[in-house]
Protein backbone atom coordinates (compact mmCIF):
# COMPACT_ATOMS: atom_id res chain seq x y z
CA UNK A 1 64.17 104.16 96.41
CA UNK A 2 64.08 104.05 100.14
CA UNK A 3 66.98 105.89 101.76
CA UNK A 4 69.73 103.71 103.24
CA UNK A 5 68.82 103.03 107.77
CA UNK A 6 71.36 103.70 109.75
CA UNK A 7 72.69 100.41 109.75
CA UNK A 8 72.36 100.21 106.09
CA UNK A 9 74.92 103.78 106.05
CA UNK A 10 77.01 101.93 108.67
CA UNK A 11 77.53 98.59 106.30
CA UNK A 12 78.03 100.90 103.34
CA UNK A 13 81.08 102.23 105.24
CA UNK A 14 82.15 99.43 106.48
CA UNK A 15 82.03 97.98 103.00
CA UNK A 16 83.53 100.78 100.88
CA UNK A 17 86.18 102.34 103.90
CA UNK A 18 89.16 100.52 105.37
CA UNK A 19 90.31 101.78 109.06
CA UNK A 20 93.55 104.26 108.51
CA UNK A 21 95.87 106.33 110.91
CA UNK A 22 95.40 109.83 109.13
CA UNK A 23 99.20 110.67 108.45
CA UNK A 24 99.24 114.14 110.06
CA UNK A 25 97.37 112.74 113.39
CA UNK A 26 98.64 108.80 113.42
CA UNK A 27 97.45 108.75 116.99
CA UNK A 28 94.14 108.34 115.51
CA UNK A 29 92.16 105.46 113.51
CA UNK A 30 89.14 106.43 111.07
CA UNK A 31 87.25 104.29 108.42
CA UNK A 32 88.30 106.64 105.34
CA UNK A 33 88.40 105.81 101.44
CA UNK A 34 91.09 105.76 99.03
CA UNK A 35 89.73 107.54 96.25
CA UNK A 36 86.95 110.06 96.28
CA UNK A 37 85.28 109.45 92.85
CA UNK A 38 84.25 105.81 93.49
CA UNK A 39 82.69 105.89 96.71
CA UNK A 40 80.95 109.75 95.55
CA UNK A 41 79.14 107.70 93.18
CA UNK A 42 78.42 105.24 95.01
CA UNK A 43 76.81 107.45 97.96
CA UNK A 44 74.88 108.73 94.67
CA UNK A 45 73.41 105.23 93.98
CA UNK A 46 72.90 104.32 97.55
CA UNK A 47 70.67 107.58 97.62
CA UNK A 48 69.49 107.85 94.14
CA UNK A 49 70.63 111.24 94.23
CA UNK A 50 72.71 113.22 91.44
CA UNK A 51 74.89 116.00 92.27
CA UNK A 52 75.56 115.32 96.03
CA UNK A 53 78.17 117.26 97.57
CA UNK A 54 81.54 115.25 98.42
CA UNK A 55 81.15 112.21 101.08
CA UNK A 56 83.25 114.99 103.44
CA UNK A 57 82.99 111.84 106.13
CA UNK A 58 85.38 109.61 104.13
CA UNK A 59 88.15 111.68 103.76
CA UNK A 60 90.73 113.48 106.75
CA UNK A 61 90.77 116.91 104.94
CA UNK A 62 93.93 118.94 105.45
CA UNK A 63 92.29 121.50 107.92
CA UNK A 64 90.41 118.84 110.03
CA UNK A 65 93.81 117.07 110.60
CA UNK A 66 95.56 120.59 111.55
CA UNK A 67 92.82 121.24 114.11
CA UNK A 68 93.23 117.40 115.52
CA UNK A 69 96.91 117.69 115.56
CA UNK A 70 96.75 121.22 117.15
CA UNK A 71 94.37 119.69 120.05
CA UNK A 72 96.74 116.79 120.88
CA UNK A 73 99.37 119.25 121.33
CA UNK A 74 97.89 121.82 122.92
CA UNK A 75 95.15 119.54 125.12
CA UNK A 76 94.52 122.70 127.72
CA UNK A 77 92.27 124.17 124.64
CA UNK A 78 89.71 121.76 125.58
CA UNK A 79 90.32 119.56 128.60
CA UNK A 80 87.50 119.67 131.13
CA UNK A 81 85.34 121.75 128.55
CA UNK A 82 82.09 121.60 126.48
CA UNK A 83 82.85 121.35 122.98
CA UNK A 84 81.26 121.30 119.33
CA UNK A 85 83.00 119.89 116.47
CA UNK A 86 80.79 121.61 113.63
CA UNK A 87 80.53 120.10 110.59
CA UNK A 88 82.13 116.88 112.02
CA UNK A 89 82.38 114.87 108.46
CA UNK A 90 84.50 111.78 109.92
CA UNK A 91 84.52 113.41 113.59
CA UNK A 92 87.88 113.87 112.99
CA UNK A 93 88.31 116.79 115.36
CA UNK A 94 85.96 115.33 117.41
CA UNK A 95 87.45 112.58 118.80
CA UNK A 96 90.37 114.60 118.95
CA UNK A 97 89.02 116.72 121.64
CA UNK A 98 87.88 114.11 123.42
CA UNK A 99 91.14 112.15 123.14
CA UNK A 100 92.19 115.67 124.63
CA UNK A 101 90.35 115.55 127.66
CA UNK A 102 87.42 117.74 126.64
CA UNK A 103 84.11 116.93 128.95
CA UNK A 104 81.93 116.45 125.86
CA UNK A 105 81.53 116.78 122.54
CA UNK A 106 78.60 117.27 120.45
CA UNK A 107 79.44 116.40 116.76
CA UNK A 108 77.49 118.13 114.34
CA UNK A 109 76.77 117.49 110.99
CA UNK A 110 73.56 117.61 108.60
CA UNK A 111 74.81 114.62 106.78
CA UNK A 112 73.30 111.46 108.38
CA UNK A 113 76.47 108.93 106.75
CA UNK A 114 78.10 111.27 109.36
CA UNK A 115 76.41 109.77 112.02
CA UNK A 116 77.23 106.53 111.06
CA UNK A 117 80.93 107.31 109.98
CA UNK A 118 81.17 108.67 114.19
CA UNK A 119 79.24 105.34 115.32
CA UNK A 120 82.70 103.58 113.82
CA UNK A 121 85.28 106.13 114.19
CA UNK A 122 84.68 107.35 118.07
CA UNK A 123 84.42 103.62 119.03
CA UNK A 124 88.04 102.88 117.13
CA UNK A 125 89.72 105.32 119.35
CA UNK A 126 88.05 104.70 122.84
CA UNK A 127 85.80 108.01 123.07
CA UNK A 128 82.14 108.61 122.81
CA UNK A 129 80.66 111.56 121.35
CA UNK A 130 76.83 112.67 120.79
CA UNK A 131 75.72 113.33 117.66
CA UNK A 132 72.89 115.97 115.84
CA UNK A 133 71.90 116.72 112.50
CA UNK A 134 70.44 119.68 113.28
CA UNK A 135 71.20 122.85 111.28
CA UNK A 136 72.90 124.73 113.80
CA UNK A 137 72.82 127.76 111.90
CA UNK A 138 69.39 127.47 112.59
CA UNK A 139 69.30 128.55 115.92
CA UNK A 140 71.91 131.17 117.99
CA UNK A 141 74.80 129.72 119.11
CA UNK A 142 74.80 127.26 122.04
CA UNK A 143 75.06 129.02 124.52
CA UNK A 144 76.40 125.70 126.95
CA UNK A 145 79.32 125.39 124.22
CA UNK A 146 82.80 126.81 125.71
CA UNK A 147 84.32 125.96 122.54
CA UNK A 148 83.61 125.33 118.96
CA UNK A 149 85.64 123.87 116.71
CA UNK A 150 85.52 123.87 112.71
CA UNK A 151 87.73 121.82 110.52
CA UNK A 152 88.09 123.24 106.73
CA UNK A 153 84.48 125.04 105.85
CA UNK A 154 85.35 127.25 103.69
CA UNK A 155 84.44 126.23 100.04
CA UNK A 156 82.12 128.22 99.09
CA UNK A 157 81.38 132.18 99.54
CA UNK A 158 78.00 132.18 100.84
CA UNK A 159 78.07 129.03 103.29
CA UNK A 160 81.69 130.78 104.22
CA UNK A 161 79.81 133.97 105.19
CA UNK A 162 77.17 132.00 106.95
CA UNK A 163 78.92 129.85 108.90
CA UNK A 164 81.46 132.94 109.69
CA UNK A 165 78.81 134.85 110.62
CA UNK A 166 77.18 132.17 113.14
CA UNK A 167 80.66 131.42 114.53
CA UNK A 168 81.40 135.00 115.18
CA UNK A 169 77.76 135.26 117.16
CA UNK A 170 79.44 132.15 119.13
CA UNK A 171 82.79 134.20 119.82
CA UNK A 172 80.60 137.29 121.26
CA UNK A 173 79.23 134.95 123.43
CA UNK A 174 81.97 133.91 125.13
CA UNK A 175 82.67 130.95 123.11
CA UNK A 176 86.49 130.11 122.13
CA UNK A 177 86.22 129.30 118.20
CA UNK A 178 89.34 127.45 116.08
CA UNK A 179 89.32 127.04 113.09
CA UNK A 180 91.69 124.68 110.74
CA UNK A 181 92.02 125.83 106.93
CA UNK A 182 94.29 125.07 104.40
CA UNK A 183 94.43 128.29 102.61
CA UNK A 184 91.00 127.74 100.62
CA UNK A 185 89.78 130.94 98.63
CA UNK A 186 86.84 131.98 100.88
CA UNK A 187 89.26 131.87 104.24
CA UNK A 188 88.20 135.38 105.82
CA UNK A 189 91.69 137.69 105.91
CA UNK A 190 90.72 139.28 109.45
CA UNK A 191 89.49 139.08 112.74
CA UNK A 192 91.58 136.10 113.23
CA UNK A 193 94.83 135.20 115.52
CA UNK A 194 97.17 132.28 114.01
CA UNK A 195 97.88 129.87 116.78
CA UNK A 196 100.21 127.49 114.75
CA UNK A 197 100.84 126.49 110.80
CA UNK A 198 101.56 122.79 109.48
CA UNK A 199 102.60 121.08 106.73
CA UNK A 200 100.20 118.48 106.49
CA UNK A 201 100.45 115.12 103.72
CA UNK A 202 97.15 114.85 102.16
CA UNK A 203 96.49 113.29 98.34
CA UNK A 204 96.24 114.70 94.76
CA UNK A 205 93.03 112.58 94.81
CA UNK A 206 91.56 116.08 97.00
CA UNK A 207 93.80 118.63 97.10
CA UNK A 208 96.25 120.47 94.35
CA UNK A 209 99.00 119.20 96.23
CA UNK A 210 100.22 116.27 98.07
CA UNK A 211 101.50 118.34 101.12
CA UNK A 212 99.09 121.71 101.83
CA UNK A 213 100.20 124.27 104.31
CA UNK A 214 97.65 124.64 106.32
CA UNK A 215 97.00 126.74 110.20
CA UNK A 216 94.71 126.83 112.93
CA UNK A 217 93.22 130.14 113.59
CA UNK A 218 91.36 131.52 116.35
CA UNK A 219 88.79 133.73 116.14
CA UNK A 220 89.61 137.03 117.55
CA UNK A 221 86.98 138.25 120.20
């Protein structure tokens, strides 16, 4: 089967998302599903590809909408700066930066729905941001980025210590690195600075609970 063109990942979304205010950042609109089990398979068929990781694009996960909400409020973080949102999923975080002031914002993400999910969602909410799928990891840090953002990354113990790993490289360099997380298991216990805590309304249909607790964290130099 031929994987889905861009436009082809663009009228999936459209097709299978409706456009939502995430509850914890209502000054934002994003094309987001309802339930995660019918539109995981269906990414599966469009694909034809088992055992995908979740669509992380259709949903506002807890620690994304911290790091939004934390940005609205707090807009000095990124006005007038060069900014990464990594792993972007819906660009979420994004487009909050932007909404923020920041100069630019490179949304990155190795899942391509991603860049269709942005080519909707920055649009909706009057910003622009470029896109890459590039593998950051890949590569050092940027050393142009002032700030880096990451909104809930922490699943899993060896992408954790990867991605911990390349954002403290980032830190060293000068970079300012937040992080949103809503308490999940790999979350590192130091080197880290809470800069504010939220109660944020999320869905059984993700999380364990339908209100997680979740802070923004910077990473200490």
């Amino acid at each position: 089967m031929i994987p889905p063109t861009f436009n082809g990942r663009r009228d999936f979304i459209v097709a299978n998302t409706r456009l939502q205010r995430p509850p914890h950042v209502p000054e934002l609109q994003l094309y987001l599903a309802d339930e995660i089990t019918p539109i995981w398979k269906l990414t599966e068929e469009a694909l034809a590809e088992i055992g995908l990781p979740p669509p992380f694009w259709a949903f506002a996960w807890a620690g994304g909408q911290a790091l939004a909400r934390y940005l609205l409020d707090a807009p000095n973080t990124v006005a007038g700066k060069r900014v990464i949102d990594f792993a972007s999923g819906s660009g979420i975080v994004g487009i909050a930066a932007m909404m923020a002031g920041a100069a630019e914002v490179l949304a990155a993400d190795i899942d391509l729905y991603c860049e269709a999910a942005l080519s909707l969602n920055a649009p909706a909410n009057g910003v622009d941001l470029a896109y890459s799928q590039d593998d950051l990891m890949n590569a050092p840090p940027p050393a142009w980025a002032e700030v880096i953002l990451a909104g809930d990354i922490c699943y899993e113990k060896p992408m954790t210590e990867a991605v911990m790993a390349w954002l403290g490289a980032a830190r060293a360099g000068g970079a300012t690195v937040l992080i949103g997380d809503p308490g999940r298991s790999y979350f590192p216990k130091s080197g880290l600075t809470r800069l504010a805590e939220y109660q944020v309304e999320t869905t059984r249909e993700l999380e364990d609970f339908a209100v997680k607790r979740t802070s923004v964290w910077t990473l200490d130099g």
